[in-house]
C-alpha atoms as a PDB file:
ATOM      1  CA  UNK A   1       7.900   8.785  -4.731  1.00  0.00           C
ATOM      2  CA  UNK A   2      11.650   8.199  -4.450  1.00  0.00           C
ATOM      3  CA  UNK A   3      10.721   4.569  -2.367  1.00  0.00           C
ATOM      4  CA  UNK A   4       8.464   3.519  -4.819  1.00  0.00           C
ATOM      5  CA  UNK A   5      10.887   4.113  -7.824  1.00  0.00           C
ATOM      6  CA  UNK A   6      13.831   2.170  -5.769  1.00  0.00           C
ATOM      7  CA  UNK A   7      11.998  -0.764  -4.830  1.00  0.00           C
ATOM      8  CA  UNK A   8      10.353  -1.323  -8.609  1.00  0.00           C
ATOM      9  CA  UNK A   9      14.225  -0.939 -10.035  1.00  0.00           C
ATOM     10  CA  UNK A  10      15.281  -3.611  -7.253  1.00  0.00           C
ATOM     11  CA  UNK A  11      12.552  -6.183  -7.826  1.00  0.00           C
ATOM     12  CA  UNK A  12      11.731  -5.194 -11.807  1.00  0.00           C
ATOM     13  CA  UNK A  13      12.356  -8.487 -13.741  1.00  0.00           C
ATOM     14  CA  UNK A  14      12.248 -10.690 -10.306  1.00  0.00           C
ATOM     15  CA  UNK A  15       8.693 -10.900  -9.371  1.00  0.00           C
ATOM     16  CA  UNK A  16       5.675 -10.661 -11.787  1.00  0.00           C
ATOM     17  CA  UNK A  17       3.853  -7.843  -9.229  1.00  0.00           C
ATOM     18  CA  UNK A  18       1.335 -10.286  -8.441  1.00  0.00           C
ATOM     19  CA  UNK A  19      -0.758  -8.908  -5.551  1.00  0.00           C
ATOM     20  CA  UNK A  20       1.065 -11.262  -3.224  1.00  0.00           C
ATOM     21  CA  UNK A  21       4.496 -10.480  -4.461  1.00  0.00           C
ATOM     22  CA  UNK A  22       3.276  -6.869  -3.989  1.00  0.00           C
ATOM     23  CA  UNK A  23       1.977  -6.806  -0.342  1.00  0.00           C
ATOM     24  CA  UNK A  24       5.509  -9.136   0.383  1.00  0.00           C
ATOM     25  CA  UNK A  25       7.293  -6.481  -0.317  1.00  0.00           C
ATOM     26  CA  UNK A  26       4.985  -3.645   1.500  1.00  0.00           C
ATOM     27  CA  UNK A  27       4.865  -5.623   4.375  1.00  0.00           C
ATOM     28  CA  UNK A  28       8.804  -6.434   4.620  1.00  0.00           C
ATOM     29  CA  UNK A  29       9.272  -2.876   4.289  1.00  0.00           C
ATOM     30  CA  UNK A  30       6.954  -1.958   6.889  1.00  0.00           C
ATOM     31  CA  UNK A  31       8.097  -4.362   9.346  1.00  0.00           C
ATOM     32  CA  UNK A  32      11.790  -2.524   8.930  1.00  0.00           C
ATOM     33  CA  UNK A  33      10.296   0.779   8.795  1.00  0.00           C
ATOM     34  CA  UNK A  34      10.083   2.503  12.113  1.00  0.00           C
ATOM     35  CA  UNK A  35       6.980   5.111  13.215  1.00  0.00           C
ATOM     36  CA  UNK A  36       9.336   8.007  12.794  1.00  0.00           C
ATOM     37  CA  UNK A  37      11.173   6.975   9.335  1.00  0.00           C
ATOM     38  CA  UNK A  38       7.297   6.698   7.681  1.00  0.00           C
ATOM     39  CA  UNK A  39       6.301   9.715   8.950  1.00  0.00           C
ATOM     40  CA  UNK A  40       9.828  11.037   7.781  1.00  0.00           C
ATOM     41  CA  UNK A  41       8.904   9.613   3.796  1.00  0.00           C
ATOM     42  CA  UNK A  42       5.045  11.186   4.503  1.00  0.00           C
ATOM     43  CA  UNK A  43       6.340  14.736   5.249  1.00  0.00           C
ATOM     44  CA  UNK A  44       8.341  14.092   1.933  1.00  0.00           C
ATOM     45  CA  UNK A  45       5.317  12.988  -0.186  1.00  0.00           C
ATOM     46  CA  UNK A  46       4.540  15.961  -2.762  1.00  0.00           C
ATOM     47  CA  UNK A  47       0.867  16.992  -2.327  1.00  0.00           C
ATOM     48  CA  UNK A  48      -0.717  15.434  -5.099  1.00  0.00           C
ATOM     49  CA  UNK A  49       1.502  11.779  -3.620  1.00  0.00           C
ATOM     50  CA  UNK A  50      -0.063  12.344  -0.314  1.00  0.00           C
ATOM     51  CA  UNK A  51      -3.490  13.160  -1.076  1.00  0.00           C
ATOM     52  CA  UNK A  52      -3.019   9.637  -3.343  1.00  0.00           C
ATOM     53  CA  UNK A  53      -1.941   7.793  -0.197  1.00  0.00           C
ATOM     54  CA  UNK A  54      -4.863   9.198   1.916  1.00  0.00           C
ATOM     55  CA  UNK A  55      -7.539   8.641  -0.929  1.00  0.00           C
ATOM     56  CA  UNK A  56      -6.108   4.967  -1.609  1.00  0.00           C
ATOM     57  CA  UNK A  57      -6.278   4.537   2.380  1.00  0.00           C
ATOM     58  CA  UNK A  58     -10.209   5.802   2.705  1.00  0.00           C
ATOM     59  CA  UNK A  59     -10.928   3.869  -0.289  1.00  0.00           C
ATOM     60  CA  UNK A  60      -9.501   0.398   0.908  1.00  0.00           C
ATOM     61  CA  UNK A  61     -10.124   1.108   4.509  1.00  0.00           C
ATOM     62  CA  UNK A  62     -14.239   1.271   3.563  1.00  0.00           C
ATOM     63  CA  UNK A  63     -13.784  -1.495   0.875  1.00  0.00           C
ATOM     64  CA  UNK A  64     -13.115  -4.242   3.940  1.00  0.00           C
ATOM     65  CA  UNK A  65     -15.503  -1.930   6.304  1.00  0.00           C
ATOM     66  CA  UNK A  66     -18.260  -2.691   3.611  1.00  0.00           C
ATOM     67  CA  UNK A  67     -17.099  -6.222   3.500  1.00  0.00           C
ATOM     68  CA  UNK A  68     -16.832  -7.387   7.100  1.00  0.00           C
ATOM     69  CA  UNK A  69     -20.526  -5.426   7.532  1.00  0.00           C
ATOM     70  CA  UNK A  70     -22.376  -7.396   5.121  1.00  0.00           C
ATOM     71  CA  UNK A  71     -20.406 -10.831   5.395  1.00  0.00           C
ATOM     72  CA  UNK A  72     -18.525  -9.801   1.643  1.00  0.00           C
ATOM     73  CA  UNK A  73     -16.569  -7.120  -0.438  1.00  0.00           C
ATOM     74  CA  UNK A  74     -19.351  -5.377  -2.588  1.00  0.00           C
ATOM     75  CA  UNK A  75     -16.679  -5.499  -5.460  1.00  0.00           C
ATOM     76  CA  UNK A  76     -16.037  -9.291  -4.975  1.00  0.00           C
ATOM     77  CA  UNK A  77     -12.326  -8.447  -4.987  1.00  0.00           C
ATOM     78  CA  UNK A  78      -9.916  -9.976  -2.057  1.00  0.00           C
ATOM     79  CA  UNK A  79      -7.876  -7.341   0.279  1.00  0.00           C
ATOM     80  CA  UNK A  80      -4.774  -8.090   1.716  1.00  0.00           C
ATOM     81  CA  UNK A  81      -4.557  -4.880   3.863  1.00  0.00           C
END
């Protein structure tokens, strides 16, 4: 994804992609990202991209289900989504 490959060349040898530098950045972008522009970059997502983005979404989005139903994440990992 063109986004992806910008924003790693802007921050490469500034941050050290901790998982809090990393969800900084998504969430800056997001919060200057209208509804239209990120359905704009979906609609530009080659299938194998967007099937990626849908399968990471499931995945996390069952990871904190899973979690907030039994009190914990099953993996013991922390999710900042």
């Amino acid at each position: 994804m063109k986004l992806i490959e910008e924003i790693y060349e802007m921050y490469r040898g500034r941050i050290k992609g901790t998982d809090e530098d990393l969800d900084l950045i998504a969430l800056t972008i997001l919060e200057d990202t209208s509804r239209e522009e990120l359905l704009e970059m979906l609609n530009e997502l080659e299938t194998g991209e967007l099937e990626y983005f849908f399968r990471l979404y499931i995945f996390e989005t069952l990871k904190e289900r899973w979690s907030k139903g039994t009190g914990r994440d099953p993996a013991g990992n922390k999710s900042y989504h």
